[in-house]
Protein backbone atom coordinates (compact mmCIF):
# COMPACT_ATOMS: atom_id res chain seq x y z
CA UNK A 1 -17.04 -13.63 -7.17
CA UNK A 2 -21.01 -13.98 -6.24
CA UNK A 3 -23.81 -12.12 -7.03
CA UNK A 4 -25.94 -10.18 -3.61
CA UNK A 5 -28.73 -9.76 -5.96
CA UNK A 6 -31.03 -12.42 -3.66
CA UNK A 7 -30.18 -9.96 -0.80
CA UNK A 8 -30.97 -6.75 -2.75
CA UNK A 9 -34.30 -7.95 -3.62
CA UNK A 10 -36.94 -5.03 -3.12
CA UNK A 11 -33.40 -2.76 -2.17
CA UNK A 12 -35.02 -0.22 -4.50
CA UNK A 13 -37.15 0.68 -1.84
CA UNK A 14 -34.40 1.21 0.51
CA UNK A 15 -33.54 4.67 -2.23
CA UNK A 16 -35.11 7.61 -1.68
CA UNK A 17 -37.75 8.57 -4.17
CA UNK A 18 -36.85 11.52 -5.33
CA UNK A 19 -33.17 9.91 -5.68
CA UNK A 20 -34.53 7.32 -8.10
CA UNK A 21 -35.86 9.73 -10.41
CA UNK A 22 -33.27 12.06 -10.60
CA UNK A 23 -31.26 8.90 -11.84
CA UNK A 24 -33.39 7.57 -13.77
CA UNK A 25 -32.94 4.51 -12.72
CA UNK A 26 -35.98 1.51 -11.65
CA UNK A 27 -33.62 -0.97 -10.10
CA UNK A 28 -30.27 -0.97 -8.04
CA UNK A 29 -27.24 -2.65 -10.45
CA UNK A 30 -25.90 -6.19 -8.57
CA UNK A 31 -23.38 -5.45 -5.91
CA UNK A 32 -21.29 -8.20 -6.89
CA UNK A 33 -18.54 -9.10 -3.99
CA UNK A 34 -15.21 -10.40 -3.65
CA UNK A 35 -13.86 -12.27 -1.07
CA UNK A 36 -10.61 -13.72 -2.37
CA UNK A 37 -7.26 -11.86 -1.32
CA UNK A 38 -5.38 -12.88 -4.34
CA UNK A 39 -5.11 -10.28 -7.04
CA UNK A 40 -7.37 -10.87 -9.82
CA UNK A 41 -6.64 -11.15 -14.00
CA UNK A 42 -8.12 -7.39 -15.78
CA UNK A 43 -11.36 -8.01 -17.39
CA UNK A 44 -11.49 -6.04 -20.83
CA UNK A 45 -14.41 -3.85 -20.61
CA UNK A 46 -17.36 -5.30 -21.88
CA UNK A 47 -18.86 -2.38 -23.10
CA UNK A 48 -18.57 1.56 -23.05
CA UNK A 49 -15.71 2.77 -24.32
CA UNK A 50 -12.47 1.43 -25.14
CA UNK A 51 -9.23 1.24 -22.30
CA UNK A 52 -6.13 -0.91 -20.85
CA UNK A 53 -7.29 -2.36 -17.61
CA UNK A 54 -5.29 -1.93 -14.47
CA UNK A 55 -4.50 -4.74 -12.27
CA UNK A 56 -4.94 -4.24 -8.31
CA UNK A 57 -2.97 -5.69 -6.69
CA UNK A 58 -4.43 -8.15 -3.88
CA UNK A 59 -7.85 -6.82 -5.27
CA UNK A 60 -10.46 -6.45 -8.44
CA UNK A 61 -12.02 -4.05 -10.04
CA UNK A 62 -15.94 -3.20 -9.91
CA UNK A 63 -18.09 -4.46 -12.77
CA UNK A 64 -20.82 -1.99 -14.15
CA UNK A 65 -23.88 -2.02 -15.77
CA UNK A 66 -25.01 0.53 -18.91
CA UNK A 67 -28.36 2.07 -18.87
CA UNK A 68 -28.84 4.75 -21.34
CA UNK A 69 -25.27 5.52 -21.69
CA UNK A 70 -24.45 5.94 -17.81
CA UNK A 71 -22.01 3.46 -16.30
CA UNK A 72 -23.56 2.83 -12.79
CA UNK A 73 -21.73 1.09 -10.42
CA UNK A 74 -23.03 -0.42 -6.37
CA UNK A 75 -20.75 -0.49 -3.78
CA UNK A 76 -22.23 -1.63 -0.15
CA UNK A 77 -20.08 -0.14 2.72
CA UNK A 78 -20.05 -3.00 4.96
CA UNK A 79 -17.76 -4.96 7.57
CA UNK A 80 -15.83 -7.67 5.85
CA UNK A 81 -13.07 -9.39 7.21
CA UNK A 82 -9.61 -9.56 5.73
CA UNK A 83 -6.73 -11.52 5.68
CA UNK A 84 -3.73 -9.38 6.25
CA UNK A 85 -1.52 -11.95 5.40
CA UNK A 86 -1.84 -16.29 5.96
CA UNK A 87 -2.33 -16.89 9.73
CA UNK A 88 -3.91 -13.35 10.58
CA UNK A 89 -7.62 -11.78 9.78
CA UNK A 90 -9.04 -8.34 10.97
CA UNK A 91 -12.46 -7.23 11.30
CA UNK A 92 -12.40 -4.15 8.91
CA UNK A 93 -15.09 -2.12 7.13
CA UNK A 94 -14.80 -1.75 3.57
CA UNK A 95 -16.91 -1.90 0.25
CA UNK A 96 -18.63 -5.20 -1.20
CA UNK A 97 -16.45 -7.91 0.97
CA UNK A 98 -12.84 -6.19 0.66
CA UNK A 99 -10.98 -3.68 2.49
CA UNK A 100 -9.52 -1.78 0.44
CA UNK A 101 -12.82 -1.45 -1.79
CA UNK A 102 -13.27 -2.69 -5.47
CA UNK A 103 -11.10 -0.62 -8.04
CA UNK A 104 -13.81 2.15 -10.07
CA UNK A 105 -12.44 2.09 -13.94
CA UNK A 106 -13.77 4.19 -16.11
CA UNK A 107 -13.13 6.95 -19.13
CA UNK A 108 -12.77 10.11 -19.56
CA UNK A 109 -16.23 11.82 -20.53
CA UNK A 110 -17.91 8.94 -19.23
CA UNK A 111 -21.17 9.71 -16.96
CA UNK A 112 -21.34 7.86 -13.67
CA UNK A 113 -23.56 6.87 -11.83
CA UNK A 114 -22.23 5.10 -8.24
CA UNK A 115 -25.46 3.81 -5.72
CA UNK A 116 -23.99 3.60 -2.60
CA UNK A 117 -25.83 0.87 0.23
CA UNK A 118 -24.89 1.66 4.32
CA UNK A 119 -24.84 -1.69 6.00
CA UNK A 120 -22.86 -0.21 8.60
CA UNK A 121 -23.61 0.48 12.28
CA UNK A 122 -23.32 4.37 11.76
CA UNK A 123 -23.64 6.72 9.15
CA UNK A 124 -21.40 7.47 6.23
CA UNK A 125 -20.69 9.24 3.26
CA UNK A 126 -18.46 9.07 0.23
CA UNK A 127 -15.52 11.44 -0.94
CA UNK A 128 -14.46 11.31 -4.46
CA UNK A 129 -11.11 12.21 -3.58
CA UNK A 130 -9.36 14.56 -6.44
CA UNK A 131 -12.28 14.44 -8.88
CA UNK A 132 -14.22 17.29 -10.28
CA UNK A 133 -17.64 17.32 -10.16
CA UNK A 134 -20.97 19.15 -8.57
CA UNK A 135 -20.04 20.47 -5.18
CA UNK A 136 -23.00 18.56 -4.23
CA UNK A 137 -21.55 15.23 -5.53
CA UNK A 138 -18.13 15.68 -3.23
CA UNK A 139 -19.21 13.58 -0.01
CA UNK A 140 -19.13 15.50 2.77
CA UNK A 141 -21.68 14.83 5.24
CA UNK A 142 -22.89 17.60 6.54
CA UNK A 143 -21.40 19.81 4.14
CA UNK A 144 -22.32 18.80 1.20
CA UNK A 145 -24.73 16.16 2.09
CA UNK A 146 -26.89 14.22 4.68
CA UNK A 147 -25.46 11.44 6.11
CA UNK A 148 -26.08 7.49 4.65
CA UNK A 149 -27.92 6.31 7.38
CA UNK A 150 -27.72 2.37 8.02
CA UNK A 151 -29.81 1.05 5.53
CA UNK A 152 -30.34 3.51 3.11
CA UNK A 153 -28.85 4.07 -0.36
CA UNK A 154 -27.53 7.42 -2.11
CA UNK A 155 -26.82 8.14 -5.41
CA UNK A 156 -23.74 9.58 -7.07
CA UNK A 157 -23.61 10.75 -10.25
CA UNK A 158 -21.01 12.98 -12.19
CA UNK A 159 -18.91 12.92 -15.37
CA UNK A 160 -15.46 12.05 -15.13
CA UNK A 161 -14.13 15.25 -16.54
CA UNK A 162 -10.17 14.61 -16.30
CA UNK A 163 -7.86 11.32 -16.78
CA UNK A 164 -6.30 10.45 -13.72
CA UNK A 165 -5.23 8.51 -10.31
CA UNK A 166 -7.96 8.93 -7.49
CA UNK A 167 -9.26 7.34 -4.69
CA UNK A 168 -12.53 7.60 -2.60
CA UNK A 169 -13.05 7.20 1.33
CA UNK A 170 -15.78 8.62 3.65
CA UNK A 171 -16.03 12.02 5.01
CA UNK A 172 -17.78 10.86 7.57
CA UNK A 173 -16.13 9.60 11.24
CA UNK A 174 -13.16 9.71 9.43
CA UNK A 175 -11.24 8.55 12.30
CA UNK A 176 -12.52 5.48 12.59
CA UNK A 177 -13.91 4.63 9.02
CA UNK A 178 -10.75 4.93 7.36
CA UNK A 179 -9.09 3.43 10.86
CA UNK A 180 -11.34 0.36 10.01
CA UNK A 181 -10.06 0.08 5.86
CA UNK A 182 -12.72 1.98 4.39
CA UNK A 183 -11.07 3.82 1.06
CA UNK A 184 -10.66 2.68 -2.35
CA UNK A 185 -9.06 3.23 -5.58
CA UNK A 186 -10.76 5.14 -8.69
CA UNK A 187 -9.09 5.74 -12.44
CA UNK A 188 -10.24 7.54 -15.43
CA UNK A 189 -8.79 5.95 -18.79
CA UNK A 190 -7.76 9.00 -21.73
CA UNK A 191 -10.94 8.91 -24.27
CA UNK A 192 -7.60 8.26 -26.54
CA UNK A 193 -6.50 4.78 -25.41
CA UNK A 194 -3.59 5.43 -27.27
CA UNK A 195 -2.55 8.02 -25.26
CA UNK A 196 -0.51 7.04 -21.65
CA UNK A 197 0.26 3.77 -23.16
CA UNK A 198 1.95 1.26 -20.59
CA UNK A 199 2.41 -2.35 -20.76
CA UNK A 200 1.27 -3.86 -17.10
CA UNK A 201 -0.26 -0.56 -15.29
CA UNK A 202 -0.91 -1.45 -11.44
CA UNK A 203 -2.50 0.39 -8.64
CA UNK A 204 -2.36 -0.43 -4.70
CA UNK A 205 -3.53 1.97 -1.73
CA UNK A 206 -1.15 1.95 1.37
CA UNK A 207 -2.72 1.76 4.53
CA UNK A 208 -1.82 1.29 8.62
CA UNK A 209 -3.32 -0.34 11.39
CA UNK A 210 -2.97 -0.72 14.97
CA UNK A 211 -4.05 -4.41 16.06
CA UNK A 212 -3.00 -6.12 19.22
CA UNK A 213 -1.57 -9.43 19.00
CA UNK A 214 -4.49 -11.49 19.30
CA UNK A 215 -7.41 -9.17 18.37
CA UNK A 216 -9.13 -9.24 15.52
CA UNK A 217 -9.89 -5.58 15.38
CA UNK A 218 -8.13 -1.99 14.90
CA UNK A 219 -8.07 0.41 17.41
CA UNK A 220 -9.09 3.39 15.88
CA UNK A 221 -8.26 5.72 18.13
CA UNK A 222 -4.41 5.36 17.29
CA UNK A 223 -2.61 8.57 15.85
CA UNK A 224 1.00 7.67 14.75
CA UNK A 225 1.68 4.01 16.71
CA UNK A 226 0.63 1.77 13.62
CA UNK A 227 1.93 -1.52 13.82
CA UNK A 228 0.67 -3.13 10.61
CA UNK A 229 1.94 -0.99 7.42
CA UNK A 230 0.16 -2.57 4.31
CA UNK A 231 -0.24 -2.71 0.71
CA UNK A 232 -4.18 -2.68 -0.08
CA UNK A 233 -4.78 -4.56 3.31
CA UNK A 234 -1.93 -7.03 2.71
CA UNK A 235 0.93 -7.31 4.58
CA UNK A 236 4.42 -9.57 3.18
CA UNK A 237 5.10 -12.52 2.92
CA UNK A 238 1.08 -11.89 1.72
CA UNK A 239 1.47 -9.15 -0.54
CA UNK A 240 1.33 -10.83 -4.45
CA UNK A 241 4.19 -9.81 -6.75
CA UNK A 242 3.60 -7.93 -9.70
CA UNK A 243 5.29 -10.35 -13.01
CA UNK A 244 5.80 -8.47 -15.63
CA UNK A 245 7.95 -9.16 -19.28
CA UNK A 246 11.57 -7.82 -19.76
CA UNK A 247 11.34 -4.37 -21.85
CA UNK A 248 7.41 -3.84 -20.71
CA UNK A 249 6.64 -0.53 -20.07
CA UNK A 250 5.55 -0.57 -16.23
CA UNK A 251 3.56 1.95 -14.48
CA UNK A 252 2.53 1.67 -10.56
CA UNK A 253 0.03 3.94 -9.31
CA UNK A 254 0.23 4.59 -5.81
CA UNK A 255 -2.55 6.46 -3.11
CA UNK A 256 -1.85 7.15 0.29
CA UNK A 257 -4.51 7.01 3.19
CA UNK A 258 -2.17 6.55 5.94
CA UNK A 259 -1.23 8.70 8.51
CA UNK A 260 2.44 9.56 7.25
CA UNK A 261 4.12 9.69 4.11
CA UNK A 262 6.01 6.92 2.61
CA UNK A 263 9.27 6.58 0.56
CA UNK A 264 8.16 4.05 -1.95
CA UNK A 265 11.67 2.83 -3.39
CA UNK A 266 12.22 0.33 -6.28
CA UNK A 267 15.71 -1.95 -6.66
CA UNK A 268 17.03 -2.37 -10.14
CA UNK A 269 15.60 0.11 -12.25
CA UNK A 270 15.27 4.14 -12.17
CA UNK A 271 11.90 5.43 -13.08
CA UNK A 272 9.99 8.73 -13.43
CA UNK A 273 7.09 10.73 -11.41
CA UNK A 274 4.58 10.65 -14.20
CA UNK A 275 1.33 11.29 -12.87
CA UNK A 276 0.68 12.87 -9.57
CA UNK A 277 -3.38 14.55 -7.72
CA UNK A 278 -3.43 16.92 -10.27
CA UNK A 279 -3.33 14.68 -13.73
CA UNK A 280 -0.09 13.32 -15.66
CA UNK A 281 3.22 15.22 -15.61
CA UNK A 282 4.29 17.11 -18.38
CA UNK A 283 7.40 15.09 -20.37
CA UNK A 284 9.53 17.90 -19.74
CA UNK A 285 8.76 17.90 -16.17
CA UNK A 286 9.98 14.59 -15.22
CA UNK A 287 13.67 13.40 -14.09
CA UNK A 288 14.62 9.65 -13.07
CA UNK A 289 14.17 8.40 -9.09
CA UNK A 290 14.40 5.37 -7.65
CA UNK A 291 12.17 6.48 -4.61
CA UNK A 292 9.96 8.65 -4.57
CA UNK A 293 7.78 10.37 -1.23
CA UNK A 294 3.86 10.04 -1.43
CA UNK A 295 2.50 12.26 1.31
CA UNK A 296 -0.36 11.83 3.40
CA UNK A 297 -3.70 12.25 0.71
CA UNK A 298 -1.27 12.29 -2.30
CA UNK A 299 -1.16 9.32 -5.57
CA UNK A 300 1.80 9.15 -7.70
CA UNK A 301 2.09 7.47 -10.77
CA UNK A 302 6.13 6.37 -11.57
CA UNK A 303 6.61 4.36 -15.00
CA UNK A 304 9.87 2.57 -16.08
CA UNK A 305 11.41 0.20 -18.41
CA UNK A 306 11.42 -3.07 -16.96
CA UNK A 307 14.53 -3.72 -18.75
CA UNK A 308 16.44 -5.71 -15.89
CA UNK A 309 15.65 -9.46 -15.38
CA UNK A 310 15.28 -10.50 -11.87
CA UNK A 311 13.51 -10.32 -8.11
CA UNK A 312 13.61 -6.88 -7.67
CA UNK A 313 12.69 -5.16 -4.27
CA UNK A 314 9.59 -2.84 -4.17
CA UNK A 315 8.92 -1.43 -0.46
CA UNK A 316 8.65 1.65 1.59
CA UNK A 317 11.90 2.82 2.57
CA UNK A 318 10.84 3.68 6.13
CA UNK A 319 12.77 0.44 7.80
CA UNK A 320 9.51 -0.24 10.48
CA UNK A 321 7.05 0.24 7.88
CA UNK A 322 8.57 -3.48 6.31
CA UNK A 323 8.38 -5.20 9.70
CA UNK A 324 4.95 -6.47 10.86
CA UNK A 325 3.32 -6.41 14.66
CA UNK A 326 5.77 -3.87 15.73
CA UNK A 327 6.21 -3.49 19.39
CA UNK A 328 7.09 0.06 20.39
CA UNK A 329 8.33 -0.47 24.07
CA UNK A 330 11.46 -3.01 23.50
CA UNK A 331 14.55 -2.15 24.87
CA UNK A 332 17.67 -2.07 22.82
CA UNK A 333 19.74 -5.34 23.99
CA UNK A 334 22.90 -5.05 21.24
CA UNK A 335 25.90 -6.08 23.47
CA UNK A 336 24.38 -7.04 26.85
CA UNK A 337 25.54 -10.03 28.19
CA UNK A 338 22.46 -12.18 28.83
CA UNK A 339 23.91 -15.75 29.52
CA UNK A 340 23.90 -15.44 33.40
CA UNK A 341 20.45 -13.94 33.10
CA UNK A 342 19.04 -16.15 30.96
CA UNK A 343 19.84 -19.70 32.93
CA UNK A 344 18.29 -18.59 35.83
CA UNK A 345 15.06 -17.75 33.47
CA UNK A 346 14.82 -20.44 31.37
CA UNK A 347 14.62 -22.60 35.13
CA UNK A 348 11.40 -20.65 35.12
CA UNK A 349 9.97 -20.21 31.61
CA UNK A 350 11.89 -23.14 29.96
CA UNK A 351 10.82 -21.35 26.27
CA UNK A 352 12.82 -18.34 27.09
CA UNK A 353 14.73 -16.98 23.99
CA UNK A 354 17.63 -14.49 24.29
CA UNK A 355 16.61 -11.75 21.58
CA UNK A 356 18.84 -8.63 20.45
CA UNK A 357 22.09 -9.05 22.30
CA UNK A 358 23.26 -9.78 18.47
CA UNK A 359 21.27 -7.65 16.52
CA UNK A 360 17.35 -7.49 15.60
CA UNK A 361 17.69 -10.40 13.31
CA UNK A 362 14.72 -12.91 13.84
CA UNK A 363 13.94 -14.47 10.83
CA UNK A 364 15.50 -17.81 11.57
CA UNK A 365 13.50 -17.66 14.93
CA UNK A 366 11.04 -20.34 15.42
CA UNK A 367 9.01 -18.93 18.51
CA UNK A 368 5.40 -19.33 19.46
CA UNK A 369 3.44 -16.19 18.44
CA UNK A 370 -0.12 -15.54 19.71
CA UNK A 371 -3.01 -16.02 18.18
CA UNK A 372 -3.72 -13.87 15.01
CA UNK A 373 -0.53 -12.24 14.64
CA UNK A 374 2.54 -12.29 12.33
CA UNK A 375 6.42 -12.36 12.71
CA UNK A 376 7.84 -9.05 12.88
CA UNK A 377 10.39 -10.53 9.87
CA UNK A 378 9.63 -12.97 7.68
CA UNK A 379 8.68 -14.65 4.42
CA UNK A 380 11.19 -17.21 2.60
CA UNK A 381 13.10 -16.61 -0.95
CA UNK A 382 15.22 -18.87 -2.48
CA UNK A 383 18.65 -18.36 -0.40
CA UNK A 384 16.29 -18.54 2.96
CA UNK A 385 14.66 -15.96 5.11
CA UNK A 386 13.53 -12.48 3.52
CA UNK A 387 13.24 -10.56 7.00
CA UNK A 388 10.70 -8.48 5.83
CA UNK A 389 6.98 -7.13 6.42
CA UNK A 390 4.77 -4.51 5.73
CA UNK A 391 5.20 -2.65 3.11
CA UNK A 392 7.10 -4.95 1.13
CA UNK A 393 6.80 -6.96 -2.63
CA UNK A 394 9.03 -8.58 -5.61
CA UNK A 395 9.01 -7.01 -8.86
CA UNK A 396 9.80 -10.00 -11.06
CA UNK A 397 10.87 -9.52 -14.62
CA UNK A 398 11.64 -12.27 -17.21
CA UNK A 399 11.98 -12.71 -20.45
CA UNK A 400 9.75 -15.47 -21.16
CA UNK A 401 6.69 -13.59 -19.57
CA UNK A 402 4.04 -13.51 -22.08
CA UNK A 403 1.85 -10.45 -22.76
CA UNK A 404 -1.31 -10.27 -20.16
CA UNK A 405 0.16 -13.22 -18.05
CA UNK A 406 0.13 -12.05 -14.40
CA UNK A 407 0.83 -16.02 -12.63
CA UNK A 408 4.17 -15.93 -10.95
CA UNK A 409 6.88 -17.45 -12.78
CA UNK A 410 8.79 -18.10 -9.26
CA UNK A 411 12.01 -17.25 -8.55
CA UNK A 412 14.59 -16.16 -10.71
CA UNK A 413 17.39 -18.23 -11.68
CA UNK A 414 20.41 -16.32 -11.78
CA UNK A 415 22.82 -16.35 -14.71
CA UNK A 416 26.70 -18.32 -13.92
CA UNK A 417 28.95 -15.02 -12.76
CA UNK A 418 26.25 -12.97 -11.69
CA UNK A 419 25.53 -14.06 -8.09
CA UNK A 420 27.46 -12.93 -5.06
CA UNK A 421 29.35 -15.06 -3.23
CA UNK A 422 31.39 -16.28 -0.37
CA UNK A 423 35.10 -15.12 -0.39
CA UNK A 424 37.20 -18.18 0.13
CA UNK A 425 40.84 -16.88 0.64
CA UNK A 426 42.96 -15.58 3.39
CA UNK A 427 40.97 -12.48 5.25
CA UNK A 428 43.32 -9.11 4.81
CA UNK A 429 45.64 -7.46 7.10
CA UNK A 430 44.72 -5.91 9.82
CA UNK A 431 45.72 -1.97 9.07
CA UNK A 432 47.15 -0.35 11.48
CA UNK A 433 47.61 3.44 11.85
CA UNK A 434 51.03 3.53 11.49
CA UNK A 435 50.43 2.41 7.24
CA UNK A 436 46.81 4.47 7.17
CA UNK A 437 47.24 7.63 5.89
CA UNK A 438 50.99 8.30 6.88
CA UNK A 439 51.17 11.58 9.00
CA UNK A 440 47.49 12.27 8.92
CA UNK A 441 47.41 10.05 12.01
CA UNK A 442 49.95 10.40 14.25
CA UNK A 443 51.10 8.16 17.18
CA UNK A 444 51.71 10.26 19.94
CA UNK A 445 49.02 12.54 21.39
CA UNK A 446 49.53 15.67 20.73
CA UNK A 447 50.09 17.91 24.14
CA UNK A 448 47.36 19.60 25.85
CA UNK A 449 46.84 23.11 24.93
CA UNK A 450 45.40 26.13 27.47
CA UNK A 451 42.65 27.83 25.16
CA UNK A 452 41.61 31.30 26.92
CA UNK A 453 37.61 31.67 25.60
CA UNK A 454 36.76 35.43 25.93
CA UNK A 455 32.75 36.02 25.29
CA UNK A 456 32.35 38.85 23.40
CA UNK A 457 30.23 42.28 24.93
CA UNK A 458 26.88 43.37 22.97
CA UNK A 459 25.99 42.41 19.14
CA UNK A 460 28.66 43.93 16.94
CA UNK A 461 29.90 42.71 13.89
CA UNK A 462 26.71 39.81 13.87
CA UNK A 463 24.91 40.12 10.73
């Protein structure tokens, strides 16, 4: 992490006057930045009032500063690039280096004070998605507010009246601000710390982009055709796992920015809806899921037992929302007999390579790609290739995971008699359907039969 606070030398003057006062504040807080993509450890607050840090995953969370009791916090909406995933980079806009933003923490009854800095080429805004607070505080340019202009800085300030999941993002040129990454993730801690207890308590945005092999940039303009489905900007094999201890109490806060809704599905373990845009769930309220739907502007909360040890699975169940640089005009191949076809080609293009006749199965494919791309399938476990993108991660439990240690513990060694395996013996009898089912299938075919249809006159006896 570095410090802009070189670059925001004399920024003060960039804030209106009257702005300045009303916040009684003389000088901008640092805008610290973050340029790493790997998730980082939860700092315990340094001051304020007491809370469990969450951990974002592939992402931090925003230092403040205290000044007379108000937690203010800077966040400069800027272009930053980001690494989807090792061997691709886009050209997003985000907040201080990262797309998604910097993680907002803070406590119920805490007042908040957030300076926001345009370094963009346009104007913008920000919405405090699901919060309460002034109507003038709620980010809507032109609604509610002016627009940021490029260059200037506005002032936020409210009191975080509920405990909660949130999220912020413009409400301004929505289509392409949020097109280009621009959103981030926001949580109020219970003034009781006690209260909402978990263990390991993470939080990830999903997002969707549409980049063309070999660009660098989204296309905005795309409504449904996303070929990059993500976890906070990341897409697997670069998506970190979350490592937690055997019998922590695990909750995974998840906001949706996308486009479409996503069946967010977890292998091993059932869990329960516990918070969702409107606060935490009453106890009564909840029953046990292993996937659960997060619509388009929705957060869910689930928390579970992470009483199984192993790699568990943790994706969207949407099956091209885990593959990554999609391709939306491919014909299905499954059958076709290409090897006729495919000598006369490779006389031509001598790195021809059938694809599909057998299936979609790529992963053991070793084909160029173009530049600043990624493999539709791909990323390696122990027992070879994962086939997977997108929206994809491990959950990895284990007994020997101390409390607060987030490193991965790599891959989970299976107890003897509890791994699948090959079947070694003669394959079965074919069944034929003279033994299957007995006269349920009969031989013969049975003889055609003359049916007379008559079509009944007017409506009666419909009800």
């Amino acid at each position: 992490m570095s410090s802009r606070r070189d670059f925001f030398t004399g920024a003060a003057a960039l804030v209106g006057a009257g702005l300045v006062s009303r916040a009684g504040a003389a000088t901008l807080p640092e805008a610290p930045t973050m340029t790493s993509a790997a998730t980082q450890p939860p700092p315990a607050p340094p001051n304020g009032r007491p809370y469990h840090p969450v951990v974002t995953l592939n992402g931090w969370s925003l230092p403040w500063r205290m000044n007379n009791g108000v937690k203010e916090f800077h966040l400069i909406a800027e272009p930053v690039v980001r690494e989807i995933a090792p061997g691709m980079k886009a050209n997003l806009w985000g907040y201080n280096g990262q797309s998604p933003g910097p993680t907002i923490e803070v406590v119920e009854g805490d007042r908040v004070r957030i300076f926001v800095t345009n370094r963009l080429p346009e104007h913008t805004s920000i919405h405090w998605h699901g919060q309460r607070l002034p109507n003038g505080m709620d980010g809507v340019t032109g609604l509610t507010q002016p627009g940021i202009q490029p260059g200037k800085t506005f002032v936020y300030e409210f009191i975080a009246r509920r405990p909660g999941t949130f999220m912020y993002h413009p409400h301004a040129d929505e289509m392409v601000q949020m097109a280009m990454g621009m959103m981030g993730f926001w949580v109020t801690h219970p003034k009781n710390p006690a209260h909402h207890r978990v263990d390991r308590d993470f939080v990830f945005l999903l997002n969707a982009y549409d980049i063309e092999p070999g660009s660098y940039t989204p296309r905005v303009n795309e409504m449904l055709d996303f070929n990059l489905w993500t976890f906070n900007s990341r897409a697997f094999p670069g998506i970190d796992t979350m490592n937690v201890r055997q019998n922590d109490r695990v909750r995974i806060r998840v906001g949706n920015l996308t486009m479409t809704n996503h069946p967010i599905h977890l292998h091993g373990h059932e869990f329960e809806v516990t918070g969702t845009d409107g606060g935490w769930t009453r106890p009564e309220s909840r029953w046990p899921e292993v996937t659960t739907d997060v619509a388009v502007g929705q957060m869910r909360a689930i928390e579970f037992i992470a009483d199984e040890p192993g790699d568990w699975a943790f994706h969207c169940h949407k099956s091209h929302h885990t593959m990554n640089a999609m391709g939306h005009d491919v014909p299905t191949l499954i059958g076709v007999d290409h090897r006729g076809v495919a000598e006369k080609i490779t006389r031509l293009v001598p790195d021809y390579m059938v694809m599909g006749e057998k299936g979609g199965s790529m992963g053991d494919m070793e084909m160029p790609l173009p530049d600043n791309t990624l493999p539709m399938m791909t990323g390696q476990g122990p027992f070879g290739g994962v086939e997977m993108g997108g929206m994809f991660t491990v959950l990895k439990v284990r007994k020997d995971q101390k409390a607060g240690d987030y490193t991965d513990p790599g891959w989970y060694r299976h107890p003897a008699g509890t791994l699948a395996y090959e079947w070694k013996g003669a394959p079965p009898a074919a069944t034929r359907h003279q033994a299957a089912g007995g006269q349920s299938m009969p031989a013969a075919r049975p003889a055609e039969v003359e049916v007379t249809v008559r079509k009944p006159k007017g409506h009666q006896g419909h009800h």
